[in-house]
Protein backbone atom coordinates (compact mmCIF):
# COMPACT_ATOMS: atom_id res chain seq x y z
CA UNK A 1 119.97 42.75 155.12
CA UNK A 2 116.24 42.10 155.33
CA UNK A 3 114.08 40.09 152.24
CA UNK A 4 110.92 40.81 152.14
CA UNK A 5 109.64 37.22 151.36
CA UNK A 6 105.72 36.76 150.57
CA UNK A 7 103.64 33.27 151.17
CA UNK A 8 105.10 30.58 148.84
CA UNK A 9 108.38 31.84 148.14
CA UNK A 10 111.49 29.35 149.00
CA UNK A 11 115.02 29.81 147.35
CA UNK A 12 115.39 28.54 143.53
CA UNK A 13 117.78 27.60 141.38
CA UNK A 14 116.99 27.87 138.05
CA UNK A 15 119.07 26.27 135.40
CA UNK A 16 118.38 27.12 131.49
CA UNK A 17 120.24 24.07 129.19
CA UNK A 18 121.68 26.14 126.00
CA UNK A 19 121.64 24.08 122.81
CA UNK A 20 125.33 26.16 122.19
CA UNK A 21 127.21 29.49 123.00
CA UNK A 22 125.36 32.60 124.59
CA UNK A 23 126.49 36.26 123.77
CA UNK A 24 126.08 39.48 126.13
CA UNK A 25 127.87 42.86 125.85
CA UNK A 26 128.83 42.91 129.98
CA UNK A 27 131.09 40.76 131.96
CA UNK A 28 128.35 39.21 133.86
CA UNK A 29 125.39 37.27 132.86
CA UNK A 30 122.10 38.08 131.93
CA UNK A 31 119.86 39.09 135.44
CA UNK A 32 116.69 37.07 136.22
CA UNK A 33 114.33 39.80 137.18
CA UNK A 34 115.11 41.13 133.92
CA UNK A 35 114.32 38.73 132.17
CA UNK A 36 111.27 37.94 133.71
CA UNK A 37 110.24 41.71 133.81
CA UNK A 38 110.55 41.69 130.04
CA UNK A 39 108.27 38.84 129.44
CA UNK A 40 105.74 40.15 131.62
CA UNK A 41 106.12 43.40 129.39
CA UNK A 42 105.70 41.83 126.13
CA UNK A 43 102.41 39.99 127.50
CA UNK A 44 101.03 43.26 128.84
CA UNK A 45 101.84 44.91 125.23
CA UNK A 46 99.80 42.18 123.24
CA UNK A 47 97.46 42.21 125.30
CA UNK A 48 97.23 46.47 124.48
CA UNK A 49 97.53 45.70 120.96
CA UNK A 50 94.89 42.80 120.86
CA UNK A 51 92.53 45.94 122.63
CA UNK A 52 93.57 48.07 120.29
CA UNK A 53 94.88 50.56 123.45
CA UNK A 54 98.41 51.99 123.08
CA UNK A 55 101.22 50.50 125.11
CA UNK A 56 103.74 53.71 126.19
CA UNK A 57 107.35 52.78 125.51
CA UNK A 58 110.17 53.49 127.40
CA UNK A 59 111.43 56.95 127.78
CA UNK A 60 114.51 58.25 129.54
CA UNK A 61 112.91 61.48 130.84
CA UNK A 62 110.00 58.91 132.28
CA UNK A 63 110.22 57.10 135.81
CA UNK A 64 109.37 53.59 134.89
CA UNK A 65 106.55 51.57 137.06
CA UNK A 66 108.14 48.61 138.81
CA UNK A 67 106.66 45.41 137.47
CA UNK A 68 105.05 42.62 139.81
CA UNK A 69 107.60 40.08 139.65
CA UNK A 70 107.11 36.71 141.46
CA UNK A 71 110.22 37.39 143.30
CA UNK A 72 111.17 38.60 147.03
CA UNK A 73 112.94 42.00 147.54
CA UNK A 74 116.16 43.25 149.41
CA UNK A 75 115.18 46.18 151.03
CA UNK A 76 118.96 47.19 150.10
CA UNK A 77 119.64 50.92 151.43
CA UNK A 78 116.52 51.71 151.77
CA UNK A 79 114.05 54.33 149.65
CA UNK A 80 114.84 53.31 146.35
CA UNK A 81 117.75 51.58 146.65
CA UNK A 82 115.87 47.89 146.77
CA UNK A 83 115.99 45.47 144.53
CA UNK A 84 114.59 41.58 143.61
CA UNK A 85 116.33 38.94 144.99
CA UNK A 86 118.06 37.03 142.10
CA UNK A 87 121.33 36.76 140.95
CA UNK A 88 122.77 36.98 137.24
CA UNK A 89 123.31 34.34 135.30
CA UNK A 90 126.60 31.97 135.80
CA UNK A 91 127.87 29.93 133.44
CA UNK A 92 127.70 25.79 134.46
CA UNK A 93 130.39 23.16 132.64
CA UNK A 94 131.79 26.43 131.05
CA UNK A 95 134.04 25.41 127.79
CA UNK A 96 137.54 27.21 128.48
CA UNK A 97 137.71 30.02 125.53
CA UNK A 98 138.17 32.56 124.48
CA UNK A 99 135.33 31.70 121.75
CA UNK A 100 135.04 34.61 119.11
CA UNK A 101 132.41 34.65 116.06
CA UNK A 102 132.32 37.88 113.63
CA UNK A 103 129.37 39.10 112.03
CA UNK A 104 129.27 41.91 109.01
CA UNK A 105 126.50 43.80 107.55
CA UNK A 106 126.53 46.19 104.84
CA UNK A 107 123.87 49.13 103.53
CA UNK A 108 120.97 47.64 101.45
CA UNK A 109 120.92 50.73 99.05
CA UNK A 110 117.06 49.79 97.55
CA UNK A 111 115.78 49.79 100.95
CA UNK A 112 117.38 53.27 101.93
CA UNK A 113 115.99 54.56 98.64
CA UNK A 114 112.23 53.24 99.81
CA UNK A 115 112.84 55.10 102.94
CA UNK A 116 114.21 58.47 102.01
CA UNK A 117 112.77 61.02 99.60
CA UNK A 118 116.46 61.72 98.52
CA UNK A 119 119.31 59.99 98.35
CA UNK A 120 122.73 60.90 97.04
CA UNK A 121 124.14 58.67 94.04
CA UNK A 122 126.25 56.43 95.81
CA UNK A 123 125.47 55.80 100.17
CA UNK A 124 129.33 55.01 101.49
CA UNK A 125 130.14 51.57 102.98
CA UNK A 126 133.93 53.03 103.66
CA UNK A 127 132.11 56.05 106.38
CA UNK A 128 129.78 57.27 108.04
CA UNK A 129 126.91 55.75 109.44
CA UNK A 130 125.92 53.54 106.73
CA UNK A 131 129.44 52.12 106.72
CA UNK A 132 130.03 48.51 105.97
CA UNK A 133 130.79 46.41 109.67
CA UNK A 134 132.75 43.71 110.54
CA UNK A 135 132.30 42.84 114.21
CA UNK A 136 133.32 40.53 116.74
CA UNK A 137 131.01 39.07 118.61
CA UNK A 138 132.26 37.19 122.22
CA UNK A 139 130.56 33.73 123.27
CA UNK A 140 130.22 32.00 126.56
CA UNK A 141 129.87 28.47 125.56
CA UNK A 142 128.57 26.18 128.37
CA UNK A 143 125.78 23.39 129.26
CA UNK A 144 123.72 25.36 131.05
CA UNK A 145 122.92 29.15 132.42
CA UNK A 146 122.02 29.17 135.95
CA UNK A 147 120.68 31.51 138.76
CA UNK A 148 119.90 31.40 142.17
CA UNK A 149 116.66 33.22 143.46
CA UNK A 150 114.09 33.21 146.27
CA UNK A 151 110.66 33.66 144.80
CA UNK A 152 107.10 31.37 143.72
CA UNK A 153 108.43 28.38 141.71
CA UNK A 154 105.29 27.92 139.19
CA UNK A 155 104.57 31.71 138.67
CA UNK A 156 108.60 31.77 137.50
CA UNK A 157 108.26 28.88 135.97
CA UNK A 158 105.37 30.34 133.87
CA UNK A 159 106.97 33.30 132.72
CA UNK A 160 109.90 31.21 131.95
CA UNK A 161 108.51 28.82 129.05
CA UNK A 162 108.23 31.05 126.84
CA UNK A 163 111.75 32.14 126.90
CA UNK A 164 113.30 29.86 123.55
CA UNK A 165 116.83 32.46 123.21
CA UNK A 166 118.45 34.55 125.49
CA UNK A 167 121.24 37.18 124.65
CA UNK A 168 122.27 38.73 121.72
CA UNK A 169 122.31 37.79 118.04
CA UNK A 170 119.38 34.76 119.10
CA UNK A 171 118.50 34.95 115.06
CA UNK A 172 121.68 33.03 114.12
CA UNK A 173 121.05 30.12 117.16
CA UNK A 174 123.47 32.07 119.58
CA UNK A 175 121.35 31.79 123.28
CA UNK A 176 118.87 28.88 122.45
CA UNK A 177 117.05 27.52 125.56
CA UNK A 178 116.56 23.84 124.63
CA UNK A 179 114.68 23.70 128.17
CA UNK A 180 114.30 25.15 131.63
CA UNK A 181 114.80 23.60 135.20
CA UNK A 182 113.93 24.90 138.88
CA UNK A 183 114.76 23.45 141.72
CA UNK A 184 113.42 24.39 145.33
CA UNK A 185 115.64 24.98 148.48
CA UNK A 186 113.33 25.35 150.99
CA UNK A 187 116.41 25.35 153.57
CA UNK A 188 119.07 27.35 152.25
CA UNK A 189 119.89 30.29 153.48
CA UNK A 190 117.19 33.20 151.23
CA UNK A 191 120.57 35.88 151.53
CA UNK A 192 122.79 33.52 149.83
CA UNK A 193 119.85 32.80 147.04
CA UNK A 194 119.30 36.33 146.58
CA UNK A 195 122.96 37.54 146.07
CA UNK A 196 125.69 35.01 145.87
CA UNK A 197 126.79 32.57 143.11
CA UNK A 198 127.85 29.19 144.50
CA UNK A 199 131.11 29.49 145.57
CA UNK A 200 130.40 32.99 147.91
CA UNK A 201 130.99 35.94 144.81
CA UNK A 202 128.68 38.32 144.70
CA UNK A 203 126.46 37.35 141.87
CA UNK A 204 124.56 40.94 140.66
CA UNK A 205 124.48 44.33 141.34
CA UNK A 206 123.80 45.14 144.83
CA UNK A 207 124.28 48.10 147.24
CA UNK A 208 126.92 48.71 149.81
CA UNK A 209 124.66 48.08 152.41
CA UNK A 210 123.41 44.72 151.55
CA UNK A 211 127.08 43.35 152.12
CA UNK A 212 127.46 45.06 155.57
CA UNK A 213 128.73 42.45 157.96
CA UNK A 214 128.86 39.66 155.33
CA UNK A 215 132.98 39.41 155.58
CA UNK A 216 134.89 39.88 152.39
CA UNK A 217 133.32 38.57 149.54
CA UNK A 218 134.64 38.90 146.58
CA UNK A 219 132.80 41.77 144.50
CA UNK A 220 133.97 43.20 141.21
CA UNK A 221 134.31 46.60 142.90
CA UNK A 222 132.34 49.52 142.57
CA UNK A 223 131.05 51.38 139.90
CA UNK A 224 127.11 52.75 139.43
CA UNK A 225 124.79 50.12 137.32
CA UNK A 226 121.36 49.35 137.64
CA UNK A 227 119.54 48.06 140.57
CA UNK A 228 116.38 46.30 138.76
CA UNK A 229 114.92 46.72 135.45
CA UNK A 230 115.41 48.49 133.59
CA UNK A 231 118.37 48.12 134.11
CA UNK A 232 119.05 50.56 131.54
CA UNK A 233 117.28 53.51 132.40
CA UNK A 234 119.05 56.11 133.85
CA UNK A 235 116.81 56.12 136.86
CA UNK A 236 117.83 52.71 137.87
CA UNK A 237 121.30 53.56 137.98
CA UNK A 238 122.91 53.92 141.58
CA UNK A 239 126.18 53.44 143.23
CA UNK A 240 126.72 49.50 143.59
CA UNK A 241 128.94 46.60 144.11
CA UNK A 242 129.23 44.72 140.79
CA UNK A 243 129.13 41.04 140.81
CA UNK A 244 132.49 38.97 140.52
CA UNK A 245 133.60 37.68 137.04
């Protein structure tokens, strides 16, 4: 399958070293291109708000732009069926779990009464929306978060720093970046970078057509996910091969 690979991108490997456990909701690991599409996001929207210009948010009934990221594409199946070429994240020296933390929350019944002109007597924690929660919450617990990539080392790099927590529920130190790492590999092979995990699984969502004549690597199966970010918007989603877990 063809990358389309400007001046000054090589293949990467970029390593995050987690001060403890990360959490996500999917089987896989967080994807590189989104991350780096969301920081580039929350620059552009401070930079709107420092001009005092409004920043339009996300809407489902809205085709999203495609960000500039410092990243080669796979053409994939063509049209719109390309995406960047970076992997998800893969956990490195991976502590054998399973490791399970809960969190609860419960209705704060002054602030609902600031926010609603009427309230009745008592809100329910037993039902309903404002119901009392006690939830699990699943960790992977490793040294480090890596992903392979092919794309401009220092522009990555740049978007990187920022980046302190990754995942969800960062407020309680779940996902904290204690530092970042790329490494160049000007020889490897830029396919590999762009799709694989070490070991030959398929590393991120990718069409059909970008495994054609690869052999059998091990996918995990089909399903329809997003290409690229947003990888939540319903125009991103397509029929895909899902990375191994």
């Amino acid at each position: 399958m063809t990358l389309q690979i400007a001046a000054g991108m090589v293949p990467l490997v970029i390593r995050a070293r987690l001060a403890a456990g990360v959490a996500y909701a999917v089987p896989w690991g967080i994807s590189l291109d989104g991350l780096l599409a969301s920081e580039i996001r929350e620059n552009t929207k401070t930079a709107s708000k420092e001009a005092g210009t409004d920043y339009p948010p996300y809407s489902p009934d809205t085709v999203p732009e495609d960000l500039d990221l410092p990243l080669a594409r796979c053409i994939g199946d063509g049209a719109d069926g390309w995406h960047w070429a970076a992997t998800f994240a893969y956990p490195e020296d991976e502590v054998p779990g399973p490791h399970v933390q809960y969190w609860s929350a419960r209705p704060d019944q002054q602030a609902l009464s600031q926010m609603a002109h009427r309230l009745p007597a008592l809100v329910s924690e037993r039902q309903g929306r404002y119901r009392s929660r006690v939830m699990p919450l699943p960790l992977t617990v490793c040294r480090h978060l890596v992903w392979r990539a092919v794309g401009q080392p220092a522009a990555v790099a740049a978007l990187l720093e920022p980046i302190i927590s990754i995942g969800k529920k960062r407020g309680t130190g779940n996902g904290h970046i204690l530092s970042w790492e790329i490494t160049e590999h000007p020889d490897a092979d830029p396919w590999e970078f762009a799709h694989l995990h070490p070991g030959g699984k398929l590393g991120r969502t990718a069409p059909a057509a970008c495994l054609h004549e690869r052999g059998n690597l091990p996918t995990g199966g089909k399903g329809r996910m997003g290409l690229r970010p947003p990888y939540m918007h319903p125009s991103r989603r397509a029929p895909v091969l899902l990375p191994a877990t």
